[in-house]
C-alpha atoms as a PDB file:
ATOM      1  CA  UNK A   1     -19.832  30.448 -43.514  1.00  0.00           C
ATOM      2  CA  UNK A   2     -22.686  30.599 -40.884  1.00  0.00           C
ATOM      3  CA  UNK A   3     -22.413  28.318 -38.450  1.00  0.00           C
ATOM      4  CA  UNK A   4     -24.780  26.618 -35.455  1.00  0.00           C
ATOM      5  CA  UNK A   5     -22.216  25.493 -33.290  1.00  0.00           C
ATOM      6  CA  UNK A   6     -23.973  24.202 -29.827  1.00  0.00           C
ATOM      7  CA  UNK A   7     -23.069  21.512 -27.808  1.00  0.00           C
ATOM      8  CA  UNK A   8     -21.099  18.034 -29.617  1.00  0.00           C
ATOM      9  CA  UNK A   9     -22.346  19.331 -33.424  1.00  0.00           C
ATOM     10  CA  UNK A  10     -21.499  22.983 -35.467  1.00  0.00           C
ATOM     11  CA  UNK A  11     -24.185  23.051 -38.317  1.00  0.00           C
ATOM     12  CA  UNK A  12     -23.167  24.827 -41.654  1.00  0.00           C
ATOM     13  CA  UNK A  13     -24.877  26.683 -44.183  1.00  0.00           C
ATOM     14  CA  UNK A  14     -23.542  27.928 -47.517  1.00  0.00           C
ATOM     15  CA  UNK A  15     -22.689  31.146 -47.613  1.00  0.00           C
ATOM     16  CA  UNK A  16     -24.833  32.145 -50.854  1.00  0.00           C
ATOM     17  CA  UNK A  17     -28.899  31.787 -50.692  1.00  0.00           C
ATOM     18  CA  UNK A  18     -30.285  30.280 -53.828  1.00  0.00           C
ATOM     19  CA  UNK A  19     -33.574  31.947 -53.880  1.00  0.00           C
ATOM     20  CA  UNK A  20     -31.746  35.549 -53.106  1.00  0.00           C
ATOM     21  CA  UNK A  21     -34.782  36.212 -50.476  1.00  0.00           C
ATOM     22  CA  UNK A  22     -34.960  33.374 -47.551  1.00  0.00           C
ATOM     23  CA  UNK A  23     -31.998  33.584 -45.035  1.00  0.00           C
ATOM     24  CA  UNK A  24     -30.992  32.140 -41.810  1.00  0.00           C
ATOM     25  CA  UNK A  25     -32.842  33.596 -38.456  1.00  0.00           C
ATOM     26  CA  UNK A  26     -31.225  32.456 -35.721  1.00  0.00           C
ATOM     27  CA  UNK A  27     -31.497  32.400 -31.997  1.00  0.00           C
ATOM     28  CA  UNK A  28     -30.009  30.803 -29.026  1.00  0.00           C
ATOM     29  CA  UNK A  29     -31.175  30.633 -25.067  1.00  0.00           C
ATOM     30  CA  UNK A  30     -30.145  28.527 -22.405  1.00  0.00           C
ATOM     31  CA  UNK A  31     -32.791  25.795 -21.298  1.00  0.00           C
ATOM     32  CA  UNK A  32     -32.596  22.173 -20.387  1.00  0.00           C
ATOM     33  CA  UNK A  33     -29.483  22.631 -18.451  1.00  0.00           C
ATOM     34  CA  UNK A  34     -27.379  23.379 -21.737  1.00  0.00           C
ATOM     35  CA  UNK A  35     -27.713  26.122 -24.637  1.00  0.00           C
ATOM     36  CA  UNK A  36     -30.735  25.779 -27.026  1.00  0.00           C
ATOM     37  CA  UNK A  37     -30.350  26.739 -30.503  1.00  0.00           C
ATOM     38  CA  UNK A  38     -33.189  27.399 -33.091  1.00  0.00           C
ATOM     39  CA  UNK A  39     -33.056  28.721 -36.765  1.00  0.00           C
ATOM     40  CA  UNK A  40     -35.027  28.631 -39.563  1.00  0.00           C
ATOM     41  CA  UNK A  41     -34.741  29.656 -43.520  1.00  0.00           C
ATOM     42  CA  UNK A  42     -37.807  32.215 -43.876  1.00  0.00           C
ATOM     43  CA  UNK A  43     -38.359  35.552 -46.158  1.00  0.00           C
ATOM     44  CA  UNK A  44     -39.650  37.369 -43.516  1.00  0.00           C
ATOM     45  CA  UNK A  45     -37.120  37.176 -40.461  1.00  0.00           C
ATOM     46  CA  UNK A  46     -40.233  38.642 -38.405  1.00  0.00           C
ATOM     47  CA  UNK A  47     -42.252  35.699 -38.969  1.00  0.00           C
ATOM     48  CA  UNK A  48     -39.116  33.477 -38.488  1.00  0.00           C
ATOM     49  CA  UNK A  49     -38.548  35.059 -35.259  1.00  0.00           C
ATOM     50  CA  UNK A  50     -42.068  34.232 -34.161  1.00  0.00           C
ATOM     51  CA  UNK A  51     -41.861  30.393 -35.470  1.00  0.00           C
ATOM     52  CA  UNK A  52     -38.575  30.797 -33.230  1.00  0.00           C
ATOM     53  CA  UNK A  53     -40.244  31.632 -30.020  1.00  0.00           C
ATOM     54  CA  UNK A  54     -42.912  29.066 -30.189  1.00  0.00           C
ATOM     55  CA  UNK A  55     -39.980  26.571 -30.742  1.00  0.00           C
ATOM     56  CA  UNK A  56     -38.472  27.712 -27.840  1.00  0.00           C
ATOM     57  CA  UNK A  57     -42.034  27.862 -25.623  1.00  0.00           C
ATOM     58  CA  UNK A  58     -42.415  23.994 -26.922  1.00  0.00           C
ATOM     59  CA  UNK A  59     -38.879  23.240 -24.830  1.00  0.00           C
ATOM     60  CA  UNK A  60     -40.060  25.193 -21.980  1.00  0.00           C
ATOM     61  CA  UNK A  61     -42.761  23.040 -21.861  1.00  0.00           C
ATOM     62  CA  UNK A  62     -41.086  19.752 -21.767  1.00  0.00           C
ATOM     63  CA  UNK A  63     -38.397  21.050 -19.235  1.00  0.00           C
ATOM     64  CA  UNK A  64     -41.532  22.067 -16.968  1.00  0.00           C
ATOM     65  CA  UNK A  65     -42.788  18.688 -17.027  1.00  0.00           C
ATOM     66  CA  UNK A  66     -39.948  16.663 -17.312  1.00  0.00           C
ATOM     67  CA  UNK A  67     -36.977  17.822 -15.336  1.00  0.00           C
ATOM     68  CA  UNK A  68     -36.139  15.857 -12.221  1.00  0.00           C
ATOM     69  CA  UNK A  69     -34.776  19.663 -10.684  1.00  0.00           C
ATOM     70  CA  UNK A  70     -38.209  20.634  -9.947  1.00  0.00           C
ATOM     71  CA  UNK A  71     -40.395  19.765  -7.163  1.00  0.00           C
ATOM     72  CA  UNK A  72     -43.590  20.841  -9.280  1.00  0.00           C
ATOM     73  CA  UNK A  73     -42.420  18.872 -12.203  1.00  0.00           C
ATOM     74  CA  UNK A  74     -44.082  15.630 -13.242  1.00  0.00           C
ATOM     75  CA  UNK A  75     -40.966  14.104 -12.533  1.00  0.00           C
ATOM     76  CA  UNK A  76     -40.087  15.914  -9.236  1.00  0.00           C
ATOM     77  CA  UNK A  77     -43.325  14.922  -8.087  1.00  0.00           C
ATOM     78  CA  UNK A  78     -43.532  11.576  -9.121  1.00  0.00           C
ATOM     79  CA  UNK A  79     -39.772  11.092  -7.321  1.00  0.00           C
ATOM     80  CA  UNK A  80     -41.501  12.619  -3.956  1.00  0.00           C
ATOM     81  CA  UNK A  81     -44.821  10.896  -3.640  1.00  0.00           C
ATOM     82  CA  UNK A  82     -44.843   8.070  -5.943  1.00  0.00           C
ATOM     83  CA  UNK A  83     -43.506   5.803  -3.864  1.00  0.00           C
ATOM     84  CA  UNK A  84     -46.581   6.554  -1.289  1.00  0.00           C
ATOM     85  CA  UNK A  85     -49.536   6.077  -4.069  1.00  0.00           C
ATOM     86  CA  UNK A  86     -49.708   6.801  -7.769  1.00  0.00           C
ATOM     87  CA  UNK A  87     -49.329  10.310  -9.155  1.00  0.00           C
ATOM     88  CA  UNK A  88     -50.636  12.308 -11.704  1.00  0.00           C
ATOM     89  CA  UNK A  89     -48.586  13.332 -14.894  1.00  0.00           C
ATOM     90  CA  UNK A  90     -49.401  14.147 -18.199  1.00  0.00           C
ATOM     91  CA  UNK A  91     -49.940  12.900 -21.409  1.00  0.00           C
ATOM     92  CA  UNK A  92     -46.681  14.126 -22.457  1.00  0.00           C
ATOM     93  CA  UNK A  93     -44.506  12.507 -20.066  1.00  0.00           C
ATOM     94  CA  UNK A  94     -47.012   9.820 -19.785  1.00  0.00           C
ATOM     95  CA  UNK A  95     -45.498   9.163 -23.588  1.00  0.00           C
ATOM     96  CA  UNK A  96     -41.566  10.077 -22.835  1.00  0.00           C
ATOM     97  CA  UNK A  97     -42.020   7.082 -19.754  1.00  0.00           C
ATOM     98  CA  UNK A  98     -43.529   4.104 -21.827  1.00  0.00           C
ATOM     99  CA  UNK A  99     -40.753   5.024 -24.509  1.00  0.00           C
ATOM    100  CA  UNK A 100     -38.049   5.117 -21.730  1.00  0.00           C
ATOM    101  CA  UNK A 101     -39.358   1.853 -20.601  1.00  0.00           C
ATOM    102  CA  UNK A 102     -39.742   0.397 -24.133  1.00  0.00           C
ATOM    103  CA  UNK A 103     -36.028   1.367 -24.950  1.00  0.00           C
ATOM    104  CA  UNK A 104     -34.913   0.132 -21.204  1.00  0.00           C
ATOM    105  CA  UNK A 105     -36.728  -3.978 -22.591  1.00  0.00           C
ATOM    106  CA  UNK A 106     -34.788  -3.444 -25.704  1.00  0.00           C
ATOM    107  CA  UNK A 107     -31.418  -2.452 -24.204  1.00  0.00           C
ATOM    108  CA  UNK A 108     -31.930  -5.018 -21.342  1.00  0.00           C
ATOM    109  CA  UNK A 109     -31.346  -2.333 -19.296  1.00  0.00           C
ATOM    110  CA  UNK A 110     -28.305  -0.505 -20.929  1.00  0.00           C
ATOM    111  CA  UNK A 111     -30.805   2.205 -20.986  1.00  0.00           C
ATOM    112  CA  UNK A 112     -32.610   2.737 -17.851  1.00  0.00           C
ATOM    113  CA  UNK A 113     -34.984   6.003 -17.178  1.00  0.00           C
ATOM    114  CA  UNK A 114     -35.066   5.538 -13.188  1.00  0.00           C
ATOM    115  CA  UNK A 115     -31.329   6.108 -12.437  1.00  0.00           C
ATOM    116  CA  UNK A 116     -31.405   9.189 -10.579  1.00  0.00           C
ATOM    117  CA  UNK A 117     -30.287   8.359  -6.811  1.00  0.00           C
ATOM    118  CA  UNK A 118     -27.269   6.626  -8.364  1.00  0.00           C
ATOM    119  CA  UNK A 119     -26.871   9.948 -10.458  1.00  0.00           C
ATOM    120  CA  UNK A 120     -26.964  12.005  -7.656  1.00  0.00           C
ATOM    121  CA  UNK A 121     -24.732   9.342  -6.028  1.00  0.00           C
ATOM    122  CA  UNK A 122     -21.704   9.919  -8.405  1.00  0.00           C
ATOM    123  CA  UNK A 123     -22.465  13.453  -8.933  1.00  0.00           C
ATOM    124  CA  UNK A 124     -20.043  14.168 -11.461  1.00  0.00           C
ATOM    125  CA  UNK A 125     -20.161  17.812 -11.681  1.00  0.00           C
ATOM    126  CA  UNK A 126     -18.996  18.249  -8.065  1.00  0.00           C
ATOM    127  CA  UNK A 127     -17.370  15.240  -6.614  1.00  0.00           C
ATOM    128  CA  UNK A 128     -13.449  15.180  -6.828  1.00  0.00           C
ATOM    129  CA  UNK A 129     -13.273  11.298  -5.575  1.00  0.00           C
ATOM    130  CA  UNK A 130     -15.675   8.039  -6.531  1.00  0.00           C
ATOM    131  CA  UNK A 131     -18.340   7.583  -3.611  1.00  0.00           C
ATOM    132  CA  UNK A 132     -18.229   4.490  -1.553  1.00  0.00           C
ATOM    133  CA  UNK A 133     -18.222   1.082  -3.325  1.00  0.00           C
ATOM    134  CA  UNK A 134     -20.733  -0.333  -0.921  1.00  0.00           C
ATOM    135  CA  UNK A 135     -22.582   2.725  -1.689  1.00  0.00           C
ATOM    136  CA  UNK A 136     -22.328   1.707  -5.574  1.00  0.00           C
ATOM    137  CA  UNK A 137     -23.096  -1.901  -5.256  1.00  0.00           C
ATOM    138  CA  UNK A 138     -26.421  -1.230  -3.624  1.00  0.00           C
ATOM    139  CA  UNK A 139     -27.616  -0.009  -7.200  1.00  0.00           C
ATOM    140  CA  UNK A 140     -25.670  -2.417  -9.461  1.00  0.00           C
ATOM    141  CA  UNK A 141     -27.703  -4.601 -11.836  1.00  0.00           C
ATOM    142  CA  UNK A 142     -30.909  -3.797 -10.344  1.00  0.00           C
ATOM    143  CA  UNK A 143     -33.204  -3.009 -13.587  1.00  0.00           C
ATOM    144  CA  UNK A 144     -35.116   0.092 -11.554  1.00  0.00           C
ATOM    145  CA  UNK A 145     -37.102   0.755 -14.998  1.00  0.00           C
ATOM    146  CA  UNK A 146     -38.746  -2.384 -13.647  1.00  0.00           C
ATOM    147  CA  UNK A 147     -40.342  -0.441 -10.959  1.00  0.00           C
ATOM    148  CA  UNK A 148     -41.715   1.751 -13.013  1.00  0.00           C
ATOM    149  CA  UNK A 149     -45.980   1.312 -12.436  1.00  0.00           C
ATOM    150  CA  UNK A 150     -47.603   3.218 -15.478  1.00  0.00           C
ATOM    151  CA  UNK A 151     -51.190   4.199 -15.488  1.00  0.00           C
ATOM    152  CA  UNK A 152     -52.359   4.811 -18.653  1.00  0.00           C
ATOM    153  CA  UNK A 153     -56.214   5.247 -18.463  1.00  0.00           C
ATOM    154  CA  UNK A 154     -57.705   8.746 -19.243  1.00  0.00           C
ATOM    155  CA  UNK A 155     -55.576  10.885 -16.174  1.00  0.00           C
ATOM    156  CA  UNK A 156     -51.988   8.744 -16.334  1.00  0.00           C
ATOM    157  CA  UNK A 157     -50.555   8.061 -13.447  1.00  0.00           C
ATOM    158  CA  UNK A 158     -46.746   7.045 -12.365  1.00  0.00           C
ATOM    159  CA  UNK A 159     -46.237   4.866  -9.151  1.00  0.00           C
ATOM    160  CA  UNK A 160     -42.956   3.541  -7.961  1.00  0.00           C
ATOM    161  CA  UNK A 161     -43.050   0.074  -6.396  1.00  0.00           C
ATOM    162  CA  UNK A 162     -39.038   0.551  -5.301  1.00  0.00           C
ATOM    163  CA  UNK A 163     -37.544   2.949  -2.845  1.00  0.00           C
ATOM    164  CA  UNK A 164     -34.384   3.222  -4.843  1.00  0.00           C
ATOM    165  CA  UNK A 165     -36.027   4.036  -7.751  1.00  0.00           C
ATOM    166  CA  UNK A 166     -36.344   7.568  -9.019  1.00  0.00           C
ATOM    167  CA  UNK A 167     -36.911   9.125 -12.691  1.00  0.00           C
ATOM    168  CA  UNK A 168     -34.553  10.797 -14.322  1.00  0.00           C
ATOM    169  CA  UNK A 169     -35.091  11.234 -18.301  1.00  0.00           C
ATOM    170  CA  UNK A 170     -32.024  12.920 -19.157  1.00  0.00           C
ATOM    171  CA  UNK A 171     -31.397  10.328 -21.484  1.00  0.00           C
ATOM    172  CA  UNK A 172     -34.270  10.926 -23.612  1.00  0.00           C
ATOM    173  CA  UNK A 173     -36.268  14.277 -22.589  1.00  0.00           C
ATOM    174  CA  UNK A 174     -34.033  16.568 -24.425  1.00  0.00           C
ATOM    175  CA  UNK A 175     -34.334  14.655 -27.871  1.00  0.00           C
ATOM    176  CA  UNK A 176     -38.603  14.674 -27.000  1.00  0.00           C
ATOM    177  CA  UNK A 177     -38.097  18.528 -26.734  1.00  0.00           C
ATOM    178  CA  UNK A 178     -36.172  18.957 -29.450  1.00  0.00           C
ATOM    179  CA  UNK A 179     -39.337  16.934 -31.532  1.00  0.00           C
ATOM    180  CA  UNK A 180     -42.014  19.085 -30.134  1.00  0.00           C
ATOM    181  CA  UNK A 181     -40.060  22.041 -31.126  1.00  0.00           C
ATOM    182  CA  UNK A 182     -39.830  21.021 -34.341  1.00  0.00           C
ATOM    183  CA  UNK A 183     -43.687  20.320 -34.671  1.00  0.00           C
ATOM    184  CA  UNK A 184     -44.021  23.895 -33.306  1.00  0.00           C
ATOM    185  CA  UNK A 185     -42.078  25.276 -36.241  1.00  0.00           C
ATOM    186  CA  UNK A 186     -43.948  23.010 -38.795  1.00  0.00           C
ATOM    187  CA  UNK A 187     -47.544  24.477 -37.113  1.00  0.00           C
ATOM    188  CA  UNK A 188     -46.114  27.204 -37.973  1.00  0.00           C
ATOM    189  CA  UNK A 189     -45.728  26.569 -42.018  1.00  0.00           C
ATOM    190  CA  UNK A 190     -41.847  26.229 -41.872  1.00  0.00           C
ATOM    191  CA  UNK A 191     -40.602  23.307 -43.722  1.00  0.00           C
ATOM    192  CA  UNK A 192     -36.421  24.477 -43.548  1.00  0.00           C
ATOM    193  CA  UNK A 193     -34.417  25.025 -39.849  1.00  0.00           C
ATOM    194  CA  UNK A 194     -33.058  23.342 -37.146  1.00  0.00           C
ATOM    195  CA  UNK A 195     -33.059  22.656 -33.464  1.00  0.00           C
ATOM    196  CA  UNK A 196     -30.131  21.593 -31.372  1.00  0.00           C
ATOM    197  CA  UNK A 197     -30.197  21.509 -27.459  1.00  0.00           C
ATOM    198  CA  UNK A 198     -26.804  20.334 -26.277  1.00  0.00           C
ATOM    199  CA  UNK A 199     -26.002  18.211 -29.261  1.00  0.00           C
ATOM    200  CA  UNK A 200     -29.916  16.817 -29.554  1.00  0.00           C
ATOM    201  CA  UNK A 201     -30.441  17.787 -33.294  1.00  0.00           C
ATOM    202  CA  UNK A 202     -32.959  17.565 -35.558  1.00  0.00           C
ATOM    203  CA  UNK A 203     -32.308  19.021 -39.297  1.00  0.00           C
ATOM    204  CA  UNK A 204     -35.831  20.094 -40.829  1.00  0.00           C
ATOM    205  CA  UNK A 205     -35.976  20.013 -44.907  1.00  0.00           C
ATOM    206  CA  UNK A 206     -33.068  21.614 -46.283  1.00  0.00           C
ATOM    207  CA  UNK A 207     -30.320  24.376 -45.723  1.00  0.00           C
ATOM    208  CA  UNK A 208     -30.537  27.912 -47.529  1.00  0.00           C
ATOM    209  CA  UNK A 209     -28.768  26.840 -50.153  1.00  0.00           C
ATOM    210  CA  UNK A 210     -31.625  23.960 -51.067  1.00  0.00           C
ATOM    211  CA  UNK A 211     -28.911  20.953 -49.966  1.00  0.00           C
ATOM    212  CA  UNK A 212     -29.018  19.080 -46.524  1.00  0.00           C
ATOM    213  CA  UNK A 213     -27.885  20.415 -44.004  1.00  0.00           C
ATOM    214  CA  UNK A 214     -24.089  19.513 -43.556  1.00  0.00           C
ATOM    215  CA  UNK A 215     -23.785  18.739 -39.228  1.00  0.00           C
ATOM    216  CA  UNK A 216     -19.984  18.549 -37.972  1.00  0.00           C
ATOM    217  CA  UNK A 217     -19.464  16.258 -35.575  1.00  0.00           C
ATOM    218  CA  UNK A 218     -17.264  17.770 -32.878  1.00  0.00           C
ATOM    219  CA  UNK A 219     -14.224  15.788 -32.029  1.00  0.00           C
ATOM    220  CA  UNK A 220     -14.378  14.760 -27.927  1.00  0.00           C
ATOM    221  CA  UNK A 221     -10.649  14.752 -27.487  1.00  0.00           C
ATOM    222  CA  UNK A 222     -10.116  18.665 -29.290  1.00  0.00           C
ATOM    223  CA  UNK A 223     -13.468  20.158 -29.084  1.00  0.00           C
ATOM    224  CA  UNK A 224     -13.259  23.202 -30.969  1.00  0.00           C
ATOM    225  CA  UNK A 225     -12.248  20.674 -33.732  1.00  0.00           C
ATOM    226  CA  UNK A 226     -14.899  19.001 -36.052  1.00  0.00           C
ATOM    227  CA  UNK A 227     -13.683  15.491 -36.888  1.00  0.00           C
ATOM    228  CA  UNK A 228     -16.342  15.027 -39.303  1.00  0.00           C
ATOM    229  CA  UNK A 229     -19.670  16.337 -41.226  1.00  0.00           C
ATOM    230  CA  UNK A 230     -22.669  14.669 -41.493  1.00  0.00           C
ATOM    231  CA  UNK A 231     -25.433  16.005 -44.385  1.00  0.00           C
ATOM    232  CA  UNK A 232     -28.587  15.878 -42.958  1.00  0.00           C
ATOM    233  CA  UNK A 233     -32.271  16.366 -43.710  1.00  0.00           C
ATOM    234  CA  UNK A 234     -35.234  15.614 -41.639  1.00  0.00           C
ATOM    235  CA  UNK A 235     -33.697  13.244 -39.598  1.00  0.00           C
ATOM    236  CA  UNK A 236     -32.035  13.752 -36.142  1.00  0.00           C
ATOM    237  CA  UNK A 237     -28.663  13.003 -34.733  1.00  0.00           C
ATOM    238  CA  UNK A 238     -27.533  13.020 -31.478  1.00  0.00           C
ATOM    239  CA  UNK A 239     -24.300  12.136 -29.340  1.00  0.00           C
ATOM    240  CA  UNK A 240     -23.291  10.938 -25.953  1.00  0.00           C
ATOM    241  CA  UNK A 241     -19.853  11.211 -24.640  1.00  0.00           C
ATOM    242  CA  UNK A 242     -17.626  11.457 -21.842  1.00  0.00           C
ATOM    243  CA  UNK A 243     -15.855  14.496 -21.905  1.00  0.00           C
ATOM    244  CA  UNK A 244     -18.196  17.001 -20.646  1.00  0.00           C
ATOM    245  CA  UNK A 245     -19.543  15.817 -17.523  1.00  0.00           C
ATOM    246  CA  UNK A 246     -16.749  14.112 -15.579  1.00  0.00           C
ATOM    247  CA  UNK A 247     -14.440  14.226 -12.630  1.00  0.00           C
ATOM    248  CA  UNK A 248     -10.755  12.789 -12.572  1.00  0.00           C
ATOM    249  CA  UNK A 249      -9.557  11.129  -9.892  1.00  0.00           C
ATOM    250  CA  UNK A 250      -6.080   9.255  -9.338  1.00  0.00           C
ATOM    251  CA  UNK A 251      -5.645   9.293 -13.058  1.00  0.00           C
ATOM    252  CA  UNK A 252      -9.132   7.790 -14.287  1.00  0.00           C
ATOM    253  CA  UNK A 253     -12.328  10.022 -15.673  1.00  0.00           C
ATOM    254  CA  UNK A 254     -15.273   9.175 -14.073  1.00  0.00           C
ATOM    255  CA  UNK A 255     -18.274  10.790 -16.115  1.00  0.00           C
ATOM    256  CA  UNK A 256     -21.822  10.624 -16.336  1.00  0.00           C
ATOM    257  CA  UNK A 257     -22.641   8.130 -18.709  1.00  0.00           C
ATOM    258  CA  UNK A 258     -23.673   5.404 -16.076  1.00  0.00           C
ATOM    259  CA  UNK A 259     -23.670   1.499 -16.816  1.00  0.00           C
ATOM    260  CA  UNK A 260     -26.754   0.260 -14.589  1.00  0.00           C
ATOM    261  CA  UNK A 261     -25.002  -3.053 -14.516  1.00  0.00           C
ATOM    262  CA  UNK A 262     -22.292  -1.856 -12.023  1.00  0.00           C
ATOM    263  CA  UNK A 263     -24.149   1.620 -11.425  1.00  0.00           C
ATOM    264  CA  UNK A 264     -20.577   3.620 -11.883  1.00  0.00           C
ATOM    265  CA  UNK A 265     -19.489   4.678 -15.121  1.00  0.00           C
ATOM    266  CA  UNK A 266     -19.370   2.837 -17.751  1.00  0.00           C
ATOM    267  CA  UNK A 267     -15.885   1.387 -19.155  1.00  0.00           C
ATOM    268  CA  UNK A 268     -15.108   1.939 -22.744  1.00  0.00           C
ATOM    269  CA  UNK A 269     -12.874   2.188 -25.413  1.00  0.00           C
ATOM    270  CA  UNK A 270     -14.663   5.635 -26.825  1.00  0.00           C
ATOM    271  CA  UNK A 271     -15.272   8.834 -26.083  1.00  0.00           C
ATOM    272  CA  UNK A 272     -18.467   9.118 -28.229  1.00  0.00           C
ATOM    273  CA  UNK A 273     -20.868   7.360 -30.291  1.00  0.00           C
ATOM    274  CA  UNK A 274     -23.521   9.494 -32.596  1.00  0.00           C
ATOM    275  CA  UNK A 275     -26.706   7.642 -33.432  1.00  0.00           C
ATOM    276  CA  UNK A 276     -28.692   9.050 -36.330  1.00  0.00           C
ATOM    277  CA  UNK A 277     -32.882   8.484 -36.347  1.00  0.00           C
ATOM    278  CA  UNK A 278     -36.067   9.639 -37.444  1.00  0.00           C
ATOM    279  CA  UNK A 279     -36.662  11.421 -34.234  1.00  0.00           C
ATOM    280  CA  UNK A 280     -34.565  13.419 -31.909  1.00  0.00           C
ATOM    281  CA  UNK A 281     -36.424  11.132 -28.754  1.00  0.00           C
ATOM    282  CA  UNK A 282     -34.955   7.739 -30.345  1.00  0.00           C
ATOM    283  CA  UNK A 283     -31.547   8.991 -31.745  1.00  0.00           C
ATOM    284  CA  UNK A 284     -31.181  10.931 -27.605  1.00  0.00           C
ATOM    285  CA  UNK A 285     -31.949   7.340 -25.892  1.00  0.00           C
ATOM    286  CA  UNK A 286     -30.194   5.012 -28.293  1.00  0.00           C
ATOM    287  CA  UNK A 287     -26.906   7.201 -27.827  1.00  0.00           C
ATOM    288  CA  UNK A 288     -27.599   6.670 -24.755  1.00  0.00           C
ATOM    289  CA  UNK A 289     -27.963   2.987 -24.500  1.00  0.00           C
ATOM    290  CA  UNK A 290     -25.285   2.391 -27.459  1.00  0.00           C
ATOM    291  CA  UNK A 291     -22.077   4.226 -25.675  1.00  0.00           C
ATOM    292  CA  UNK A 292     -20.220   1.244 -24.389  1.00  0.00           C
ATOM    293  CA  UNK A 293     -21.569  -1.370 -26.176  1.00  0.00           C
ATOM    294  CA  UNK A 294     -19.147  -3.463 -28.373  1.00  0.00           C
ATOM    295  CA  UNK A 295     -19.945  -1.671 -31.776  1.00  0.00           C
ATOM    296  CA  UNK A 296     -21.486  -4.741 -33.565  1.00  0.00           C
ATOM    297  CA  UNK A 297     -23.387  -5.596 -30.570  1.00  0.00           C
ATOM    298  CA  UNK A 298     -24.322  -1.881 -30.807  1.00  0.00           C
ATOM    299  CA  UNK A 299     -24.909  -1.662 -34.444  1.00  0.00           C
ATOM    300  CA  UNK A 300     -27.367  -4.949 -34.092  1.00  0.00           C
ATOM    301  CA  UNK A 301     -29.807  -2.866 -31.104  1.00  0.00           C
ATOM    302  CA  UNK A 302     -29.683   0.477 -33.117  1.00  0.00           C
ATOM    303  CA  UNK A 303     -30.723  -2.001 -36.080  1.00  0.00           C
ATOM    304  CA  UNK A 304     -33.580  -3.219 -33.948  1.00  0.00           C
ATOM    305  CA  UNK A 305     -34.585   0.081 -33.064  1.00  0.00           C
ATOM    306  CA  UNK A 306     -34.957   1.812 -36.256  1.00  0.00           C
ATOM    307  CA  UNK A 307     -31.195   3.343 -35.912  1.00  0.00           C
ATOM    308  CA  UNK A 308     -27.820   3.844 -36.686  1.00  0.00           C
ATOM    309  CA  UNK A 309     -24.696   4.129 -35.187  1.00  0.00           C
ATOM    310  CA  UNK A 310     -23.165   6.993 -37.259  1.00  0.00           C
ATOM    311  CA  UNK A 311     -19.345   7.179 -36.080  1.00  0.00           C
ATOM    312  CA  UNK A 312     -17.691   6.098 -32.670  1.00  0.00           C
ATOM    313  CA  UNK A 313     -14.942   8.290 -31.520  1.00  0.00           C
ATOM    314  CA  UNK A 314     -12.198   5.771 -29.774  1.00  0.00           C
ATOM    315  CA  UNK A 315     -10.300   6.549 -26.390  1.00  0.00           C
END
């Protein structure tokens, strides 16, 4: 069995190729702060390998523009200066903001791209107790997507019209890159792969045996167990969670998955939710915006939003 095991979701092939000459190329790199796979079902594993890298130069992209890590970023500017006077971005993350924004209306804030000083705040990865609570309640229930100032005219332009607002598109930039990657294999003529950054998938046409792709769903409480398998073609899936990003701390996990309402993590009775969607950009923010939620209150904003709630993975 070949698998494409990265992140929350292993991705199966059968073993036997129906047309005797396409197989699997695969590759995998880290980018985006996780691992980055890409295959694709070619002839010519040359060719495949070049559709490959300009996959993988299409998330390099994005993560130049978009991560918050770099101070020549869109984003790491915009966080520096836009509080000052408008900056400059580009088209690309001029699009990634309105539809951060647009899912932040929907979600009435259950998904909110300007989050990251309360990020930083908890830091999960290295903290080992929560930070102060009047710390914390400076941020609760504040809506910062609100001060969010898009420009839209020919050069866009991001201002920031609150000091504790800054961008952070973790919630949705992966899935984007995961898109343009995809568009990058299709300019170049190939109609059968995948991508997956950290559990951001999208499954393009069909597997080498000519039948969706079959996507198992890792479990969150045994991760090298999948708890389920998903068949998939040309549609994306992705999954957010709280067992890979968390602290514990007098017996409670406190992970990453923020609820802007209290600005801590959220509270809930799963580990995971997967959200399937026509893009890898809506299915990354409405996981997002959907772990938490009661699951028919959940179901109805997926609903809204062109989504679905695939499986959630209780506590």
């Amino acid at each position: 069995m070949i698998a494409l095991g990265v992140g929350v979701f292993a991705v199966t092939a059968a073993p036997f190729l129906r047309s005797r000459r396409a197989r699997l190329v695969r590759r995998t790199v880290p980018l985006m702060g996780t691992l980055a796979e890409v295959g694709v079902v070619h002839e010519h594993p040359v060719y495949a390998h070049s559709a490959i890298d300009a996959a993988f130069d299409a998330l390099r992209g994005v993560e130049a523009l978009m991560t918050r890590f770099a101070a020549t970023s869109d984003v790491g500017r915009a966080n520096q200066l836009a509080i000052e006077d408008a900056v400059d971005i580009s088209p690309a993350t001029a699009a990634v903001l309105v539809a951060a924004v647009d899912w932040g209306v929907a979600s009435d804030g259950r998904f909110d791209p300007c989050l990251a000083r309360v990020t930083d705040l908890w830091d999960v990865r290295n903290r080992t107790a929560p930070p102060p609570v009047a710390q914390v309640r400076r941020f609760a229930g504040r809506h910062l997507y609100r001060a969010l100032d898009l420009d839209l005219g020919p050069q866009p332009r991001v201002r920031l019209t609150d000091r504790d607002a800054a961008i952070d598109l973790g919630g949705i930039a992966k899935g984007y890159g995961v898109d343009r990657a995809v568009a990058a294999l299709r300019s170049w003529g190939v109609d059968r792969g995948i991508v997956n950054v950290g559990g951001d998938l999208y499954a393009l046409g069909t597997s080498d045996d000519g039948d969706p792709w079959q996507v198992g769903i890792r479990s969150p409480t045994t991760p090298d167990r999948v708890s389920g398998t998903l068949p998939l073609a040309d549609a994306a899936v992705a999954t957010s969670g709280d067992y890979e990003q968390y602290f514990t701390a007098d017996g409670q996990r406190y992970h990453h998955l923020l609820d802007p309402e209290t600005a801590a993590p959220r509270r809930s009775v799963t580990h995971s939710v997967t959200v399937r969607a026509a893009t890898c950009l809506a299915a990354d923010a409405a996981a997002t915006a959907a772990f938490g939620l009661d699951l028919s209150v959940a179901r109805r904003l997926l609903q809204r939003r062109g989504a679905e709630l695939v499986t959630a993975h209780s506590a």
